[in-house]
C-alpha atoms as a PDB file:
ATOM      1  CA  UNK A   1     -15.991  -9.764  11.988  1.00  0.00           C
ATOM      2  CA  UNK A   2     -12.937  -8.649  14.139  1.00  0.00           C
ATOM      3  CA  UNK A   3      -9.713  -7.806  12.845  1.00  0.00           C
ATOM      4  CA  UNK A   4      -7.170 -11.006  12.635  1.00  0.00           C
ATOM      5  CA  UNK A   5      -4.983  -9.322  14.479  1.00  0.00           C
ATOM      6  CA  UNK A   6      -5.206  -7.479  17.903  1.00  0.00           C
ATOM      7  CA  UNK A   7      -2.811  -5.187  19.062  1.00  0.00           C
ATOM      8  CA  UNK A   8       0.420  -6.469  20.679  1.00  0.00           C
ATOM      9  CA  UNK A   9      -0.182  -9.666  19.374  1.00  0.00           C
ATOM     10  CA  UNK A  10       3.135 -12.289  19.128  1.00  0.00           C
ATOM     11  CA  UNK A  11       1.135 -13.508  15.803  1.00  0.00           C
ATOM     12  CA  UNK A  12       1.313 -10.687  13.956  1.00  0.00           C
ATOM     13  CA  UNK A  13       4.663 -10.597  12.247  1.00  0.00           C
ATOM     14  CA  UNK A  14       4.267  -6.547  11.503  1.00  0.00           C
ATOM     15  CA  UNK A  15       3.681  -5.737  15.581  1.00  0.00           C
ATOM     16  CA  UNK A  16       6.664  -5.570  17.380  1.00  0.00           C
ATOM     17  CA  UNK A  17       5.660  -8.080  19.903  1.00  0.00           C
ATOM     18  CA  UNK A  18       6.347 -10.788  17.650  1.00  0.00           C
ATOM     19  CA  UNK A  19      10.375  -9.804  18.290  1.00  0.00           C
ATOM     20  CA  UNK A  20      11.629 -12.301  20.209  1.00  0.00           C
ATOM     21  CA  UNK A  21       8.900 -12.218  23.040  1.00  0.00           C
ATOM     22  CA  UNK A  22      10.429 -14.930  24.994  1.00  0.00           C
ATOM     23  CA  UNK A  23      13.671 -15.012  26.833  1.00  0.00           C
ATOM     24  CA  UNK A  24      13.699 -19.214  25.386  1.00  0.00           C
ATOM     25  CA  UNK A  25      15.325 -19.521  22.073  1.00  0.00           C
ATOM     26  CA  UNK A  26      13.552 -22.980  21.541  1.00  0.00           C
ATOM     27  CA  UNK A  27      10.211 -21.184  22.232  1.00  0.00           C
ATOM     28  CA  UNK A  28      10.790 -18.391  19.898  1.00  0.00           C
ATOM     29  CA  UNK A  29      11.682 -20.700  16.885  1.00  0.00           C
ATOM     30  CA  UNK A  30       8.211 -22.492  17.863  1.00  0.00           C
ATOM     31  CA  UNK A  31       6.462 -19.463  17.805  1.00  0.00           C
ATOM     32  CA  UNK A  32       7.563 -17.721  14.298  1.00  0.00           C
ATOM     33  CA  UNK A  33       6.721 -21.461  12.814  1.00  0.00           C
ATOM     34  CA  UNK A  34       3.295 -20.612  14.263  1.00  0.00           C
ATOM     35  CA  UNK A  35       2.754 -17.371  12.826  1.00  0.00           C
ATOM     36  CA  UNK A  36       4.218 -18.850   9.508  1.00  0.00           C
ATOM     37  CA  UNK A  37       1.363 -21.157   9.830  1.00  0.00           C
ATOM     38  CA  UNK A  38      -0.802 -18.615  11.061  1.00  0.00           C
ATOM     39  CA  UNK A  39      -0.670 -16.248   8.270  1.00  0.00           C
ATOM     40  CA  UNK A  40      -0.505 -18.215   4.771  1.00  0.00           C
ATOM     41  CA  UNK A  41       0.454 -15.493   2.825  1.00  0.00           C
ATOM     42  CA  UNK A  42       3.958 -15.388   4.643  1.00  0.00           C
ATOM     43  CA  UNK A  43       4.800 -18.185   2.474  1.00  0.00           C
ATOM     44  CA  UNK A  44       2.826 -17.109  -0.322  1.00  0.00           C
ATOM     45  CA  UNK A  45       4.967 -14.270  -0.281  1.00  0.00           C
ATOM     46  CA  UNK A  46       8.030 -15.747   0.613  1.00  0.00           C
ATOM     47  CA  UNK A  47       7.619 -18.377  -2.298  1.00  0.00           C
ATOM     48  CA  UNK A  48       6.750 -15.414  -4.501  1.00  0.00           C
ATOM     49  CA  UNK A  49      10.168 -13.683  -3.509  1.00  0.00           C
ATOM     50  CA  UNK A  50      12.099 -16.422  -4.652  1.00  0.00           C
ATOM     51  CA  UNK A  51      10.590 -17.246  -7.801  1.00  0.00           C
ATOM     52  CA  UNK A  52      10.867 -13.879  -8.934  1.00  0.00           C
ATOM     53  CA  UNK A  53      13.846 -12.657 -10.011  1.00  0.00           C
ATOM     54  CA  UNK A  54      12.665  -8.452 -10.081  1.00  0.00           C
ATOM     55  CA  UNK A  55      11.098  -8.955  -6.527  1.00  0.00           C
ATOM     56  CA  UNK A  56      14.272 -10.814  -5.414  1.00  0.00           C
ATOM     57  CA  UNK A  57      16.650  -8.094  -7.076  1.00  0.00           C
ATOM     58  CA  UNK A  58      14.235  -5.450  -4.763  1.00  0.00           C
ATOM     59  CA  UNK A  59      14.378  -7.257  -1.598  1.00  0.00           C
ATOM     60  CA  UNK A  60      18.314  -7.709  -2.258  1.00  0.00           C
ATOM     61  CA  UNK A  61      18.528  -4.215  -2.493  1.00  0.00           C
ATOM     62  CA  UNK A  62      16.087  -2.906   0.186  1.00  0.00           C
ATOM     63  CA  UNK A  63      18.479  -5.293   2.344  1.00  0.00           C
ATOM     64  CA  UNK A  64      21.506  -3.509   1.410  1.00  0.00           C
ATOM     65  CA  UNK A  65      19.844   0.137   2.037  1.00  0.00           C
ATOM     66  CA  UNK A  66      19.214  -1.119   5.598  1.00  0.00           C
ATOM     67  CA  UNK A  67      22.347  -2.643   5.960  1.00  0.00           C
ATOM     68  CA  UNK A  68      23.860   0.959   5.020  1.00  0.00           C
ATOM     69  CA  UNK A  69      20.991   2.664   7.007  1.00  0.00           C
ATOM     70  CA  UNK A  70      21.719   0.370  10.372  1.00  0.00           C
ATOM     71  CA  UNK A  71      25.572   1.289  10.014  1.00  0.00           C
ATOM     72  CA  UNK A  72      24.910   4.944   9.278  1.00  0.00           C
ATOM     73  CA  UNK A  73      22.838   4.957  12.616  1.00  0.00           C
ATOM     74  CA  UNK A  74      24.824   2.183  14.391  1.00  0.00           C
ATOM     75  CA  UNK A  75      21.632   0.644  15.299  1.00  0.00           C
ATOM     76  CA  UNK A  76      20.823  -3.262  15.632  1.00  0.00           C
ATOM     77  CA  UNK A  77      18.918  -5.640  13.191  1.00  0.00           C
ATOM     78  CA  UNK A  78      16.527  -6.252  16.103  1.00  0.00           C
ATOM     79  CA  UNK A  79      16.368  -2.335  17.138  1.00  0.00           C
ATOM     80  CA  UNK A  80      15.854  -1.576  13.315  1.00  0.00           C
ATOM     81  CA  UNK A  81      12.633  -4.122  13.141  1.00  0.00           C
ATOM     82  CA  UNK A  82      11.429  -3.042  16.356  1.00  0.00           C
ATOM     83  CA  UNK A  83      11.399   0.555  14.987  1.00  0.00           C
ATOM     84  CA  UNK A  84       9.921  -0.768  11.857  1.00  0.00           C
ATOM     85  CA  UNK A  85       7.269  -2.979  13.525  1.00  0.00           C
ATOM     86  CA  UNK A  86       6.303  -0.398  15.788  1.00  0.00           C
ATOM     87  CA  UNK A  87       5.326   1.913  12.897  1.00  0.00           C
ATOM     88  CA  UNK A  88       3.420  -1.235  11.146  1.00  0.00           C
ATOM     89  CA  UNK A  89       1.449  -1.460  14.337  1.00  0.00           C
ATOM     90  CA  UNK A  90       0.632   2.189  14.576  1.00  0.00           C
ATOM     91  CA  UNK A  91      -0.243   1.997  10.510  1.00  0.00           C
ATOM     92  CA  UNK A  92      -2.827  -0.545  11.740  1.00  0.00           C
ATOM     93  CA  UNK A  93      -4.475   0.869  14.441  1.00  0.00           C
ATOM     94  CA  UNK A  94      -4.695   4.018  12.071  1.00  0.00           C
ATOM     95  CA  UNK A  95      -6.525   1.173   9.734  1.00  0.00           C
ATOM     96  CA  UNK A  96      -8.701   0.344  11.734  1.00  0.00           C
ATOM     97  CA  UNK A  97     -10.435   3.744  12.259  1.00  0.00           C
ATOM     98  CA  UNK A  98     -10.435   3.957   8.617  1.00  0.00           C
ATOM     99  CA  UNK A  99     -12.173   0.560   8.403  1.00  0.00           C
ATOM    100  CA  UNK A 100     -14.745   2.493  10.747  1.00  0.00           C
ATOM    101  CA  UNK A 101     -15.215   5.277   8.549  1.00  0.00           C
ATOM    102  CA  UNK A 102     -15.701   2.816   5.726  1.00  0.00           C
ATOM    103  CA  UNK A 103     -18.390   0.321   7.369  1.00  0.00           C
ATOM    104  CA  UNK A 104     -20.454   3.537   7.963  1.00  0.00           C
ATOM    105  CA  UNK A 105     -20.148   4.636   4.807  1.00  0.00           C
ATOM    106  CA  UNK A 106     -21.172   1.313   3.161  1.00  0.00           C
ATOM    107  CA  UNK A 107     -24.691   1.179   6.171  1.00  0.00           C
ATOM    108  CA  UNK A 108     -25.513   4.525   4.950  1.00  0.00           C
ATOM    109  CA  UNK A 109     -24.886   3.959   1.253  1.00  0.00           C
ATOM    110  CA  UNK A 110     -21.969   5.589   0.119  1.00  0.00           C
ATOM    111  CA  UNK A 111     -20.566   2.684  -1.332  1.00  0.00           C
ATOM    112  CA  UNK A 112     -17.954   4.185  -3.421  1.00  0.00           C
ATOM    113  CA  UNK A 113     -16.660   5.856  -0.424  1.00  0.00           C
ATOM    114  CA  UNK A 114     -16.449   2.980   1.457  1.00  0.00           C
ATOM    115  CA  UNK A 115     -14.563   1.171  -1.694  1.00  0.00           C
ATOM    116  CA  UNK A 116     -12.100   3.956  -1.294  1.00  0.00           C
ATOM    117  CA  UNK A 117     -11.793   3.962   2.028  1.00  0.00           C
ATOM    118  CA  UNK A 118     -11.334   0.237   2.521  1.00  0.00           C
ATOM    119  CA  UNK A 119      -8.564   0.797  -0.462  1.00  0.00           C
ATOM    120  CA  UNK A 120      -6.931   3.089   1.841  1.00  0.00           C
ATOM    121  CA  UNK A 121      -6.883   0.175   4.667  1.00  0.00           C
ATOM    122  CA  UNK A 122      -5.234  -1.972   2.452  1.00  0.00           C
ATOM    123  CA  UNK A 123      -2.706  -0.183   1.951  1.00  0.00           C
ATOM    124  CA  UNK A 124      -1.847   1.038   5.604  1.00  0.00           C
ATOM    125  CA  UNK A 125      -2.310  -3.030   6.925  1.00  0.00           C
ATOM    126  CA  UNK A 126      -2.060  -5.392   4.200  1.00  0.00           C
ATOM    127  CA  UNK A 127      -1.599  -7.827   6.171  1.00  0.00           C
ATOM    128  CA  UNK A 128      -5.387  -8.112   7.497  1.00  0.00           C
ATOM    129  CA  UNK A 129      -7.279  -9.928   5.627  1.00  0.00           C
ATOM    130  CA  UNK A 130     -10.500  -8.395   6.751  1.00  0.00           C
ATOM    131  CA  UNK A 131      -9.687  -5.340   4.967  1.00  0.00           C
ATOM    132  CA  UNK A 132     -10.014  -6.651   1.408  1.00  0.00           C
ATOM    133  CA  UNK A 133     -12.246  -8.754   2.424  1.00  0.00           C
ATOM    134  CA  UNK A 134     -14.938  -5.684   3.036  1.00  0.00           C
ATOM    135  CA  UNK A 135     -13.400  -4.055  -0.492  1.00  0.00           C
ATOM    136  CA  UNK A 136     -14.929  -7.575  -2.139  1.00  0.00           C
ATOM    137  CA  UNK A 137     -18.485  -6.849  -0.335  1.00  0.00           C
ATOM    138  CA  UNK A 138     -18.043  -3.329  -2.074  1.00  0.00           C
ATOM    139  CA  UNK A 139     -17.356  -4.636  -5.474  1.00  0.00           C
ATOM    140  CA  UNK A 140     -20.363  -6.634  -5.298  1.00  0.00           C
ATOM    141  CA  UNK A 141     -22.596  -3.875  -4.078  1.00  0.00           C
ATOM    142  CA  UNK A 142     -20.672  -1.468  -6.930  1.00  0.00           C
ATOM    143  CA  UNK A 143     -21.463  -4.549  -9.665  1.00  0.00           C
ATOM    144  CA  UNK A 144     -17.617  -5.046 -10.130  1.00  0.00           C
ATOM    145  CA  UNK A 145     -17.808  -8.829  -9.963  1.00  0.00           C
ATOM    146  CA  UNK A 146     -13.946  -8.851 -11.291  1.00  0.00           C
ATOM    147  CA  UNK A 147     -12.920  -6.934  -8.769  1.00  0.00           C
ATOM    148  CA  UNK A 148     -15.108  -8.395  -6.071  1.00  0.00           C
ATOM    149  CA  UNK A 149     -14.101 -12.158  -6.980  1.00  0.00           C
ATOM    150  CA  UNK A 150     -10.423 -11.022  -6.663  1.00  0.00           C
ATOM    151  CA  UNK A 151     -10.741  -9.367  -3.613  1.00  0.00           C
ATOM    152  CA  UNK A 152     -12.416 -12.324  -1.861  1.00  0.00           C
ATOM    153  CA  UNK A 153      -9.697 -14.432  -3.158  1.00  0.00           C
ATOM    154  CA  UNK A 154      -7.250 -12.910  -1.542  1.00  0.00           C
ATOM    155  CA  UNK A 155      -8.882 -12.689   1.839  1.00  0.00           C
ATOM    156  CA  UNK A 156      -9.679 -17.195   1.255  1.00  0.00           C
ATOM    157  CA  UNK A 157      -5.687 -17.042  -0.039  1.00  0.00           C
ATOM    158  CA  UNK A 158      -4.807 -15.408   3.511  1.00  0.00           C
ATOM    159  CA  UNK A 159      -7.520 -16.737   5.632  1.00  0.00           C
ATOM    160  CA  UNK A 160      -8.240 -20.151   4.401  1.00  0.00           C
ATOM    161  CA  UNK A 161     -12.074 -21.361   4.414  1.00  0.00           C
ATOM    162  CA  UNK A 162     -13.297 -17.917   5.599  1.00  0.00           C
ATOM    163  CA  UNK A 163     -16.849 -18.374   5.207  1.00  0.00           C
ATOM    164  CA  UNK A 164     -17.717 -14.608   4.032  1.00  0.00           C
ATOM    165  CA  UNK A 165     -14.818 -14.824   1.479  1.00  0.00           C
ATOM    166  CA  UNK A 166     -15.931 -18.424   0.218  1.00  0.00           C
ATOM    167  CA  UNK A 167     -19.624 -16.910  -0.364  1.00  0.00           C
ATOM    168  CA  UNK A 168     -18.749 -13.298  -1.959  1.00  0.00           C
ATOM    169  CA  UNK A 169     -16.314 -14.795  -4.133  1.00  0.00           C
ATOM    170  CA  UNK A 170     -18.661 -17.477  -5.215  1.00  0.00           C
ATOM    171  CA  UNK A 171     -21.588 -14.830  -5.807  1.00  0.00           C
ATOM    172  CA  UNK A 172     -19.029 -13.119  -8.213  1.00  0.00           C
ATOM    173  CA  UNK A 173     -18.207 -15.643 -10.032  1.00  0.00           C
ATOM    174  CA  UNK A 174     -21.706 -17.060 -10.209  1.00  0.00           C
ATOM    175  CA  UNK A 175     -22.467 -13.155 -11.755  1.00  0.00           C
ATOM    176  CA  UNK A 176     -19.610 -13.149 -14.028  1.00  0.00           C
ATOM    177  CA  UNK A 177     -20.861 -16.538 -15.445  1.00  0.00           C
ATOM    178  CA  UNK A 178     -18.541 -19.096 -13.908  1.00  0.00           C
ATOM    179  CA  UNK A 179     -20.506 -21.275 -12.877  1.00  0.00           C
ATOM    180  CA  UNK A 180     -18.835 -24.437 -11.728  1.00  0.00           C
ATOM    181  CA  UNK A 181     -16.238 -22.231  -9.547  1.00  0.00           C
ATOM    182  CA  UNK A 182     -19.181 -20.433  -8.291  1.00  0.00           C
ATOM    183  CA  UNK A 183     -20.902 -23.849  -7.278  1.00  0.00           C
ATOM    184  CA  UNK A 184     -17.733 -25.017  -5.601  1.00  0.00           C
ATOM    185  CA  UNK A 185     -17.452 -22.092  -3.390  1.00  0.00           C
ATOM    186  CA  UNK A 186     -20.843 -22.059  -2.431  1.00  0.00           C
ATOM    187  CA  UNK A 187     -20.879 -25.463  -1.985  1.00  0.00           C
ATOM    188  CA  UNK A 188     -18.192 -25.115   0.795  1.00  0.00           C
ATOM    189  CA  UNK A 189     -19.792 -22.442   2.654  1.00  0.00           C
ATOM    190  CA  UNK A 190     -22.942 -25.138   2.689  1.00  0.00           C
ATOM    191  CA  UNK A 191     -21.373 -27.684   4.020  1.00  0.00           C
ATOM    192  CA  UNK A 192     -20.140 -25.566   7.197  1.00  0.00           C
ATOM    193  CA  UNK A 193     -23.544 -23.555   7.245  1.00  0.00           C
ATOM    194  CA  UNK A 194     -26.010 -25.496   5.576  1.00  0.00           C
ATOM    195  CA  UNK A 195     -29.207 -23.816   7.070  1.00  0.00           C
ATOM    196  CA  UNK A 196     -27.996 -20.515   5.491  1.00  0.00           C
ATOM    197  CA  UNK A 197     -30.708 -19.238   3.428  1.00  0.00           C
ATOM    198  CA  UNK A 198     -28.401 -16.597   1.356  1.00  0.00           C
ATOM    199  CA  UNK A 199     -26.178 -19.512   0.479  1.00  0.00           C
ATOM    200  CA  UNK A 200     -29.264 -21.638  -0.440  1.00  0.00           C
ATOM    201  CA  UNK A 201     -30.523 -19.123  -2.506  1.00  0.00           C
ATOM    202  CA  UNK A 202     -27.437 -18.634  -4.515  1.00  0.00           C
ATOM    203  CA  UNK A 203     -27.201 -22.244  -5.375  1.00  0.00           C
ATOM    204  CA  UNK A 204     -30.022 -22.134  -6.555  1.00  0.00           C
ATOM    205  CA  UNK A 205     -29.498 -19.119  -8.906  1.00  0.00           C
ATOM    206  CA  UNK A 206     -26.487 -21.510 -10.184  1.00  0.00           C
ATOM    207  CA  UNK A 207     -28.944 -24.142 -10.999  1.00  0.00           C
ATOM    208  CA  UNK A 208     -31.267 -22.088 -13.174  1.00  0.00           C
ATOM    209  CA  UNK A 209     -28.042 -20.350 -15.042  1.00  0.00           C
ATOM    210  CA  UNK A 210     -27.240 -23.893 -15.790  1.00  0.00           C
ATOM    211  CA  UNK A 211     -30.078 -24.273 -17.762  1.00  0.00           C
ATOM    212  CA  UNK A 212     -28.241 -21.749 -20.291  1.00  0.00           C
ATOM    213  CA  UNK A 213     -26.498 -22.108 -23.540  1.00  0.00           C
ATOM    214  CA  UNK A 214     -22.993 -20.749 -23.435  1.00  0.00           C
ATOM    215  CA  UNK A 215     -23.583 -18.080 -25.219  1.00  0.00           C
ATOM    216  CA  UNK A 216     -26.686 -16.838 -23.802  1.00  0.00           C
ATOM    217  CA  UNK A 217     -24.926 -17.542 -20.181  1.00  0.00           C
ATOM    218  CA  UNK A 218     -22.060 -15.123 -21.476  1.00  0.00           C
ATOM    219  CA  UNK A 219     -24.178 -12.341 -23.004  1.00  0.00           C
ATOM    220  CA  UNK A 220     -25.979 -12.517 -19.360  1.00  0.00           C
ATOM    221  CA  UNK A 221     -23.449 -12.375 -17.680  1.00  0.00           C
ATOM    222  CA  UNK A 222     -21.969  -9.454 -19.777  1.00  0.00           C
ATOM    223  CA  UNK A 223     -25.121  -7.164 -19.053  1.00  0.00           C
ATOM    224  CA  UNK A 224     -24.265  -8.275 -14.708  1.00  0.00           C
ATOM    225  CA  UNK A 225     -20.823  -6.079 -14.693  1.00  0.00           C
ATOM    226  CA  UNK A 226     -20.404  -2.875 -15.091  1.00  0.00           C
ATOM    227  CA  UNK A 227     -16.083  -1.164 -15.835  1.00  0.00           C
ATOM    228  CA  UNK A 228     -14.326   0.601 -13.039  1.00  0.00           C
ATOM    229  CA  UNK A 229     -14.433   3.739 -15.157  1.00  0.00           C
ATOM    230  CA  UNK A 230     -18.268   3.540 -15.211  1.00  0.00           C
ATOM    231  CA  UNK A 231     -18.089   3.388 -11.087  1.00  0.00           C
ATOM    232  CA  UNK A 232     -15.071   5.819 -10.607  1.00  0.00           C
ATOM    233  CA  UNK A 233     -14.389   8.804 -13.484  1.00  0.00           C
ATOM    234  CA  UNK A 234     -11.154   7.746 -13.375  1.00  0.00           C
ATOM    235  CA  UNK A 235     -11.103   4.365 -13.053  1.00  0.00           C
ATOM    236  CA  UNK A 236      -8.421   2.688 -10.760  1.00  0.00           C
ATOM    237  CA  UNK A 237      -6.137   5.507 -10.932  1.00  0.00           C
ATOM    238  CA  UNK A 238      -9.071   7.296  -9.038  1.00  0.00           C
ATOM    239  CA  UNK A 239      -9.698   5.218  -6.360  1.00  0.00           C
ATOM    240  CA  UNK A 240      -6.001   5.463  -5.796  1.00  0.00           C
ATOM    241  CA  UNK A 241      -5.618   8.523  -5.543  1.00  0.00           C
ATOM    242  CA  UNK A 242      -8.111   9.186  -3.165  1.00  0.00           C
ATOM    243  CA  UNK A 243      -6.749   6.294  -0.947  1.00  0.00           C
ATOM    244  CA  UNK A 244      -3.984   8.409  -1.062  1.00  0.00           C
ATOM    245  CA  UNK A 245      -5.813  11.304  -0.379  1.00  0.00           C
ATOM    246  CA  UNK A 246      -6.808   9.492   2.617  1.00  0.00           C
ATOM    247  CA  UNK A 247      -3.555   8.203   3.892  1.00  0.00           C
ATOM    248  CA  UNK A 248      -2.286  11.471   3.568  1.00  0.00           C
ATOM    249  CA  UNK A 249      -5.083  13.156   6.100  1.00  0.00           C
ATOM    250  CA  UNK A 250      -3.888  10.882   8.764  1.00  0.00           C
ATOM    251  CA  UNK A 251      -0.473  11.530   8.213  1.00  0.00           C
ATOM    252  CA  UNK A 252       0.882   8.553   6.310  1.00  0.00           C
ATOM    253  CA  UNK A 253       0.781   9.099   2.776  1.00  0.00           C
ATOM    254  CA  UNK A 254       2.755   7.043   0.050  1.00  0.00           C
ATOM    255  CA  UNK A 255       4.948   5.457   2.581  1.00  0.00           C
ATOM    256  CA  UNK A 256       2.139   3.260   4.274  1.00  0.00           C
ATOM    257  CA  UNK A 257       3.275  -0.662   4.008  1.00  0.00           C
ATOM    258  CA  UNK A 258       6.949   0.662   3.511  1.00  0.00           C
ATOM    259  CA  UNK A 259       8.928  -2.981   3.011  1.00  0.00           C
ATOM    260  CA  UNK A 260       5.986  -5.144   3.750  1.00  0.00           C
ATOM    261  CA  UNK A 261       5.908  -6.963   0.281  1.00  0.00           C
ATOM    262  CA  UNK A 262       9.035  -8.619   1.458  1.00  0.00           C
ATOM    263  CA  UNK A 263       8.902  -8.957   4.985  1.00  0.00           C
ATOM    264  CA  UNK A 264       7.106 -12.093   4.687  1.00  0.00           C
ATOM    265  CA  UNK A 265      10.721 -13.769   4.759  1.00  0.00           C
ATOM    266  CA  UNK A 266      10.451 -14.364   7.856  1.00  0.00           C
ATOM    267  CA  UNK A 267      10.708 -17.525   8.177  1.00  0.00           C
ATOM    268  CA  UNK A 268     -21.117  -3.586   9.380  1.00  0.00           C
ATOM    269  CA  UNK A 269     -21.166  -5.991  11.460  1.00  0.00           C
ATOM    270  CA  UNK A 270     -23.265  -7.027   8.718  1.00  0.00           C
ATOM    271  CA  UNK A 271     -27.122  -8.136   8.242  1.00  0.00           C
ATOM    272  CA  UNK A 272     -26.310 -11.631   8.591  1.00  0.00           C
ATOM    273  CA  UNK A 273     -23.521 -13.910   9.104  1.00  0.00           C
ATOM    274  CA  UNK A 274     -22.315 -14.034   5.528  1.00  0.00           C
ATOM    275  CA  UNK A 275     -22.468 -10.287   5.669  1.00  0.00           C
ATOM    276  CA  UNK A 276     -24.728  -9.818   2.622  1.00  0.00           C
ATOM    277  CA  UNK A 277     -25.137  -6.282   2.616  1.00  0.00           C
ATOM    278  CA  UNK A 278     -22.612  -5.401   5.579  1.00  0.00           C
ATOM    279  CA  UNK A 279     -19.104  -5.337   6.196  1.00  0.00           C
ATOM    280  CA  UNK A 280     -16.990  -7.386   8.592  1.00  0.00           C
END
């Protein structure tokens, strides 16, 4: 699956392009309430913001830092998020070599390496959904259905009814023993692709774990997952750090996705189409 966004796209809200690429004031208001609409997590994010009184108190004070920054430099608001934008945009083409790097690495596989490495894309372009998206297909491979089931919701949360996200989240939650949210899911992805034999088959799994008790449906599902720390010696804090690792090798480092948890205030080519065993 392509990227969401392209480069030089008006859509993207972290590519410079979507500055005021009109000379029509009308048509510019039109088309930030398109990429609001576009990209859900804008208001997601923006909702977030708001609600939140320690991410408020952060994006109050990044806003004074620029503010001091813009009249320390004596440049513009719009020069400033040019500048800014421009260095998203370069972030994500950087991503998307990494994303590369990481679909080989699951087709030959490395699949902790290509865990880390899609890690690392998240990071520089957090904004693309596809990104997290492949970290879910990971998780599964890796047998960390909690992480995989997250993952995938946050690619549906930012790319609403994504068929790949619908099915990997389902198959995690069908593994972690949730049954009825795993049935819903894959019941979704059924109704838009109902000659799919993957999604046929997990439904199916479904209906024999439904012939369960609870507890022997929890102690099942408890032998399915595996810990983070059993994947990765040091857990999170070692996929991390190698994301980091890998950041830093193309030159970005901890400063990737500087301001982008508040900028939404604006306003393997796998086997199959599900990508059971591939990336996107």
């Amino acid at each position: 699956m392509p990227n969401k966004f392209q480069p030089n796209s008006p859509m993207d809200p972290y590519d410079s392009a979507s500055i005021r690429p009109t000379d029509n004031e009308q048509l510019d208001d039109l088309l930030v309430s398109a990429r609001m609409s576009n990209n859900p997590a804008l208001s997601r994010v923006a909702q977030e913001l708001m609600a939140d009184p320690v991410k408020f108190g952060a994006m109050m004070k990044m806003m004074e830092e620029d503010a001091k920054e813009r009249e320390r430099t004596s440049e513009t608001m719009e020069h400033m998020m040019r500048r800014e934008k421009e260095e998203w945009a370069r972030q994500a083409a950087k991503a998307v070599n990494i994303k590369e790097e990481g679909n080989a690495a699951l087709r030959s596989g490395d699949v902790k390496r290509a865990y880390i490495l899609y890690t690392a894309c998240m990071k520089l372009a957090p904004q693309e959904p596809v990104y997290v998206l492949n970290r879910s297909q990971a998780g599964l491979q890796l047998r960390l259905f909690n992480s995989a089931e997250r993952d995938a919701d946050a690619a549906e949360m930012d790319d609403p009814g994504n068929s790949k996200a619908l099915f990997r989240r389902g198959k995690a939650r069908r593994m972690l023993g949730k049954l009825e949210e795993a049935k819903k899911d894959l019941q979704r992805v059924h109704e838009s692709e109902p000659s799919s034999e993957l999604v046929l088959h997990e439904l199916a799994e479904v209906g024999l774990l439904e012939s369960k008790s609870a507890d022997e449906l929890a102690q099942w599902a408890k032998e399915q997952s595996v810990e983070p720390r059993e994947v990765f010696e040091g857990a999170e804090e070692e996929v991390s750090r190698e994301a980091e690792s890998i950041l830093e090798s193309v030159g970005e480092g901890k400063k990737a996705g500087k301001a982008k948890a508040t900028d939404g205030a604006e306003g393997n080519e796998g086997a199959n189409d599900l990508g059971e065993g591939g990336s996107a």
